[in-house]
Protein backbone atom coordinates (compact mmCIF):
# COMPACT_ATOMS: atom_id res chain seq x y z
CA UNK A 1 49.21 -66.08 -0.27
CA UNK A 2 50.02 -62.73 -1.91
CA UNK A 3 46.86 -63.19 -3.67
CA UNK A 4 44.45 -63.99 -0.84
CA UNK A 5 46.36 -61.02 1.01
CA UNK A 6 45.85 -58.52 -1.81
CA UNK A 7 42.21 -59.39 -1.70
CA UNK A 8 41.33 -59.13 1.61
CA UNK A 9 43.42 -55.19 0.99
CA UNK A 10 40.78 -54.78 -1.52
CA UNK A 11 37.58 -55.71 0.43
CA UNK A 12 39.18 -53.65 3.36
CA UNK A 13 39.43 -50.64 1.36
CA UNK A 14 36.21 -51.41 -0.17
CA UNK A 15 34.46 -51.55 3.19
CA UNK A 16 35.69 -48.70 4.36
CA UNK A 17 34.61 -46.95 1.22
CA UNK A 18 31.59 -48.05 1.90
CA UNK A 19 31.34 -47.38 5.38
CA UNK A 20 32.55 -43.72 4.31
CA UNK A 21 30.00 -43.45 2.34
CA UNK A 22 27.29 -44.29 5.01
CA UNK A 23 28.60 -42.05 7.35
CA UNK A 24 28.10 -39.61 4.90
CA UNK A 25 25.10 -40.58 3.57
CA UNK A 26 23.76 -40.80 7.30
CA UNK A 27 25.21 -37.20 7.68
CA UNK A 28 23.19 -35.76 4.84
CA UNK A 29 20.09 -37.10 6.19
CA UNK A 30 20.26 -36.14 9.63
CA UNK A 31 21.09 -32.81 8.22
CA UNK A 32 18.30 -32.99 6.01
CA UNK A 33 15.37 -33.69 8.63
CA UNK A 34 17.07 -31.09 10.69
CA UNK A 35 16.24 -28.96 7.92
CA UNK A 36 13.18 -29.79 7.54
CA UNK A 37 11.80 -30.42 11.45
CA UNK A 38 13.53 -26.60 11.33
CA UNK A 39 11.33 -25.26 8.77
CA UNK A 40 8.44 -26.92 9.73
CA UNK A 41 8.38 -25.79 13.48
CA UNK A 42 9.48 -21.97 11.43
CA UNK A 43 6.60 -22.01 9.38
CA UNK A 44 4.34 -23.23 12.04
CA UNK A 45 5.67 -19.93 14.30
CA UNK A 46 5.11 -17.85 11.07
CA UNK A 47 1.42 -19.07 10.50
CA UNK A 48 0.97 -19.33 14.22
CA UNK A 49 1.72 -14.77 14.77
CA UNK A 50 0.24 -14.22 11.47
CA UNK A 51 -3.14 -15.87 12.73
CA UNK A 52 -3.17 -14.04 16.28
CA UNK A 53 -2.30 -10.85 14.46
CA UNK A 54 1.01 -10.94 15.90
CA UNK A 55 2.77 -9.79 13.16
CA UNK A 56 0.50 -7.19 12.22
CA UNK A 57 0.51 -5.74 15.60
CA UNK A 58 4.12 -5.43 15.81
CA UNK A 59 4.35 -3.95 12.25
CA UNK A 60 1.82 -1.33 13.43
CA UNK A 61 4.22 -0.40 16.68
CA UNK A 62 7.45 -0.36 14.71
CA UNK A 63 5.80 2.46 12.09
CA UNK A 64 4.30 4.20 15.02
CA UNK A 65 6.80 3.96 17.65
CA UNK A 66 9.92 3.23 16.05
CA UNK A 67 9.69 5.57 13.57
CA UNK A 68 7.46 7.93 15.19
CA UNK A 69 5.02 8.97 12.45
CA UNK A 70 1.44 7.73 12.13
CA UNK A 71 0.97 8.28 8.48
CA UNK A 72 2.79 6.72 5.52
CA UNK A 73 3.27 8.33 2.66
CA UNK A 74 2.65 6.16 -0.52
CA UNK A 75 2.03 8.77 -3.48
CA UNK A 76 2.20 13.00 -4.78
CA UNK A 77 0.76 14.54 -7.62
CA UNK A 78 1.82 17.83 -9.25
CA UNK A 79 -0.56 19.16 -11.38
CA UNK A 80 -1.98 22.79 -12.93
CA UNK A 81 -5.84 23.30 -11.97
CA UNK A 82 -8.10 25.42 -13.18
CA UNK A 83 -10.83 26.85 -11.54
CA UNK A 84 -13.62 29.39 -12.78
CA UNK A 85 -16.58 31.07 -11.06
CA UNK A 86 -19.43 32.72 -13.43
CA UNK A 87 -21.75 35.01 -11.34
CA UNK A 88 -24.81 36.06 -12.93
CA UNK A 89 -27.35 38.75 -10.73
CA UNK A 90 -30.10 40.98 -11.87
CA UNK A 91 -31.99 43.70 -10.41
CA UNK A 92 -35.66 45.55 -9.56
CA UNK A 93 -37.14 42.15 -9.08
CA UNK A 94 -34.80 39.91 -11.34
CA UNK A 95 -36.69 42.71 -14.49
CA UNK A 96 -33.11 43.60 -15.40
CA UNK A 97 -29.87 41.41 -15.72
CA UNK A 98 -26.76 42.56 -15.36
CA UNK A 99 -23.44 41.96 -17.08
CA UNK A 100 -21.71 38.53 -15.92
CA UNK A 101 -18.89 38.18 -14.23
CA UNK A 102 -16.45 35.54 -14.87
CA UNK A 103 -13.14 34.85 -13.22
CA UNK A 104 -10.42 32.14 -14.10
CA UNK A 105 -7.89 31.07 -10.85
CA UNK A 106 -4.78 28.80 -12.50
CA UNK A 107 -2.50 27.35 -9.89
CA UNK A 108 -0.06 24.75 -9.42
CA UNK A 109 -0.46 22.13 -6.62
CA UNK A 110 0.84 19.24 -5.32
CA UNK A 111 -1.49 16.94 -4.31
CA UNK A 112 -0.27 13.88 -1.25
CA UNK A 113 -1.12 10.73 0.00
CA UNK A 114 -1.05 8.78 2.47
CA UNK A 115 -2.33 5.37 4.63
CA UNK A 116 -3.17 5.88 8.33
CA UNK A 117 -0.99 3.64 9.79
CA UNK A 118 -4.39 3.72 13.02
CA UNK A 119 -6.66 2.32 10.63
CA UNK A 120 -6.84 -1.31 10.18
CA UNK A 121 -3.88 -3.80 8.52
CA UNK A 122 -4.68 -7.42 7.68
CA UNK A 123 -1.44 -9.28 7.04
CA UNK A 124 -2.64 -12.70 5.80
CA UNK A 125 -0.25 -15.41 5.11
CA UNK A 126 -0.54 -17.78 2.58
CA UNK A 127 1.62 -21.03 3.94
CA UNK A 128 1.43 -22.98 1.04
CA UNK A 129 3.29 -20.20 -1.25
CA UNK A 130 4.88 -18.85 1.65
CA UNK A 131 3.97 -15.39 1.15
CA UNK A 132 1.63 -12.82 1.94
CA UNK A 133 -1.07 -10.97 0.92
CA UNK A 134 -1.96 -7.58 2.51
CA UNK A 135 -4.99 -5.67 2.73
CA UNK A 136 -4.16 -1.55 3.46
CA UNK A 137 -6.30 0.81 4.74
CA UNK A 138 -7.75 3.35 1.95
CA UNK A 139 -5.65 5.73 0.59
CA UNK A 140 -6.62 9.45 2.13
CA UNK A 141 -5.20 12.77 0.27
CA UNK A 142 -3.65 15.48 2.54
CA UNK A 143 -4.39 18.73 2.50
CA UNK A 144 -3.05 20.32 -1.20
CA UNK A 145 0.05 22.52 -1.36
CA UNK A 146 -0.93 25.57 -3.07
CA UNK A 147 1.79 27.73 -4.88
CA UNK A 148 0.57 31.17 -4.04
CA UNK A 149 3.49 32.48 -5.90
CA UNK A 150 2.28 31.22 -9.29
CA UNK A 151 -1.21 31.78 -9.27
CA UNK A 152 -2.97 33.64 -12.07
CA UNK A 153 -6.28 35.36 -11.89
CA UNK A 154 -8.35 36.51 -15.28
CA UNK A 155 -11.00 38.67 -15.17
CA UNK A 156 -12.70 37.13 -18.62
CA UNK A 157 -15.99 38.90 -17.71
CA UNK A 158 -17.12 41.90 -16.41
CA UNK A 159 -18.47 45.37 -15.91
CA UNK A 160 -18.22 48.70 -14.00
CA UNK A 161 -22.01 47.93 -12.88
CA UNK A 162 -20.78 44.96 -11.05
CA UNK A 163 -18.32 44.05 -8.01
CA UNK A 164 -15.33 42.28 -10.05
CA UNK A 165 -12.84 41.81 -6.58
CA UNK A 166 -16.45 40.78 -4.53
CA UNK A 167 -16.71 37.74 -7.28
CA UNK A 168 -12.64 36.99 -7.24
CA UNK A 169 -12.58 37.09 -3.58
CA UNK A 170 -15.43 34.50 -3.27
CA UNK A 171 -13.94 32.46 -5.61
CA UNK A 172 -10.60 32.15 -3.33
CA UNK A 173 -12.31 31.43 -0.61
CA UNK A 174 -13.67 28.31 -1.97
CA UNK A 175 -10.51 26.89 -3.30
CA UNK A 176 -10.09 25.22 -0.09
CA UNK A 177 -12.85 23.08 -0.61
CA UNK A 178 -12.52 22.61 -4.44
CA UNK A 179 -8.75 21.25 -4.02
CA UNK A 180 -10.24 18.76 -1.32
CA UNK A 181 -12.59 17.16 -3.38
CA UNK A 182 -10.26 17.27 -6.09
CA UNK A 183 -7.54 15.74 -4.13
CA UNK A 184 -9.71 12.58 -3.51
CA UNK A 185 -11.14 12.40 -6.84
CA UNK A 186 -7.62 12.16 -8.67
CA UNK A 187 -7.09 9.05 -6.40
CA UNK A 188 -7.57 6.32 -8.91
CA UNK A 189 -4.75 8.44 -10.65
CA UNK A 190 -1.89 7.75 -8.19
CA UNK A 191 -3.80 4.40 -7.06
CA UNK A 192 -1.06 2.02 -8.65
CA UNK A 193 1.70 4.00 -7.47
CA UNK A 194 0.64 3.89 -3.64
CA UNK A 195 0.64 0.56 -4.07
CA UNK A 196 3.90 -0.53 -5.20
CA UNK A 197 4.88 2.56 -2.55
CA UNK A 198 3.12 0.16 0.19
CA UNK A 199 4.66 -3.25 -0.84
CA UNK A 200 8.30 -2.05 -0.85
CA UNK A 201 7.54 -0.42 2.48
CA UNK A 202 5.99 -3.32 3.82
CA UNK A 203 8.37 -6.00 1.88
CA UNK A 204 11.71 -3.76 3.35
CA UNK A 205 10.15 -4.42 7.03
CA UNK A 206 10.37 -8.22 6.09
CA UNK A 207 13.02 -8.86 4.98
CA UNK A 208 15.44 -6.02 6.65
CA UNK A 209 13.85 -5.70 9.79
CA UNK A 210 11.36 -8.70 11.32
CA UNK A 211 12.69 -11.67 9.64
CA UNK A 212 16.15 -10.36 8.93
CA UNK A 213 17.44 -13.53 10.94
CA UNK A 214 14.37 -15.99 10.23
CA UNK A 215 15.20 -19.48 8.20
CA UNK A 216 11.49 -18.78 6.19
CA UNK A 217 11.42 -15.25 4.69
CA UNK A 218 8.25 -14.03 3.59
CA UNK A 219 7.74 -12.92 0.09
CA UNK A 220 5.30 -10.59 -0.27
CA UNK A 221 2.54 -11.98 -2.64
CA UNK A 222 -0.33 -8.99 -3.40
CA UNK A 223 -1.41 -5.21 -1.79
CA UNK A 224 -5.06 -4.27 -1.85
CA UNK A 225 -7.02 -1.28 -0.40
CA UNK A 226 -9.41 -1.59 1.62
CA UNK A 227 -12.15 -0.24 -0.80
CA UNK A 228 -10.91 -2.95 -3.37
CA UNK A 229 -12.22 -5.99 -1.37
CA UNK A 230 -16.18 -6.51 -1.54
CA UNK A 231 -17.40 -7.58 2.16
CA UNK A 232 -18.05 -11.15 2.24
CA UNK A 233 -21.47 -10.65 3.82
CA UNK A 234 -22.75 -8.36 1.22
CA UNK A 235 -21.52 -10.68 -1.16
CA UNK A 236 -23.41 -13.60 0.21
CA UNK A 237 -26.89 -11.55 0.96
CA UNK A 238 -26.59 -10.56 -2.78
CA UNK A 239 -26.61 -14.58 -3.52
CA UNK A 240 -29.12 -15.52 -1.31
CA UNK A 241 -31.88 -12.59 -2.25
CA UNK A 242 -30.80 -14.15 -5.78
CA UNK A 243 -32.04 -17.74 -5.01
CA UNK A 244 -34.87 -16.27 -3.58
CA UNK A 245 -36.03 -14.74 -6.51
């Protein structure tokens, strides 16, 4: 009898064990397609605002409203130009040349750069790596700080016969539009620093601020300009005048 009864202890405990154990197990389950019916319907609502544009839209009015500026800035460059004007003129009928004039302007400036936050943003998300890649509008350069205190002018040519400060003066006025076209040409210098600029801008809205209290964050995959993606139509025309020939 004390057998029997210490067997039928056994099987109790055993079966509540196991009955334990299917609670559990049940538990971790339910939990588990919680988790994932969760996710899913998050990622849907992700894909579903990134699609309408959504979520670019409502990045473009926290920048602009929020924050209250329309440009972001992603890059400066400090640098020491150079800039020199030779002036040649003759006289009676070009018979006789005078001396040349040549003047030398050194200055430090600091170029910037910026996005327009206006222009167009295409936030596209990638569901399977559930990130995203973003295309930027082109980086634009500001107008160039000049430091007026620092400049140096050099007369390295001239003459009594001819208007030295006439030739100088030109010269300053067309700094203005030298620095300009500089500013844009040193572009590709600062390029991969406006874009790391962008993505931690862009990847601090994510994470911080939109989908601070989201179950699927965003990781942000890639940053491209604008001017870095070739136009799928004149890719394809390209193509097609090629099978044509």
């Amino acid at each position: 009898m004390e057998k029997a009864g210490a067997i039928r202890t056994l099987w109790a405990k055993v079966v509540t064990k196991i009955g334990i154990a299917a609670v559990v197990m049940i538990g971790v389950i339910f939990i588990v397609i919680h988790f994932i019916e969760s996710s899913s319907r998050a990622i849907k609502e992700i894909s579903e605002n990134f699609e309408s544009g959504k979520i670019t839209t409502e990045f473009r009015d926290y920048v602009t409203e929020v924050k209250g500026f329309q440009r972001l800035q992603v890059a400066s460059l400090k640098t020491v130009d150079i800039f020199t004007k030779l002036d040649s003129k003759s006289i009676l009928w070009n018979l006789i040349d005078l001396p040349d004039v040549k003047i030398e302007i050194k200055i430090p400036v600091e170029y910037t750069y910026y996005l327009d936050l206006k222009d167009q943003w295409d936030l596209q998300w990638n569901e399977e790596k559930l990130s995203v890649k973003v295309i930027a509008p082109n980086i634009k350069s500001g107008t160039p700080a000049v430091d007026i205190s620092k400049m140096n002018i050099t007369v390295q040519k001239g003459s009594f016969l001819r208007d030295v400060e006439s030739v100088k003066n030109e010269l300053i006025g067309e700094l203005s539009e030298k620095l300009a076209y500089l500013a844009d040409k040193k572009i590709p210098w600062i390029r991969e620093a406006a874009r790391n600029e962008t993505k931690e801008f862009i990847n601090n809205w994510f994470v911080q601020i939109h989908f601070k209290d989201k179950e699927i964050k965003p990781k942000l995959d890639s940053v491209f300009f604008a001017d870095e993606i070739k136009p799928i139509e004149k890719v394809d025309s390209i193509k097609l005048e090629q099978k044509l020939l």
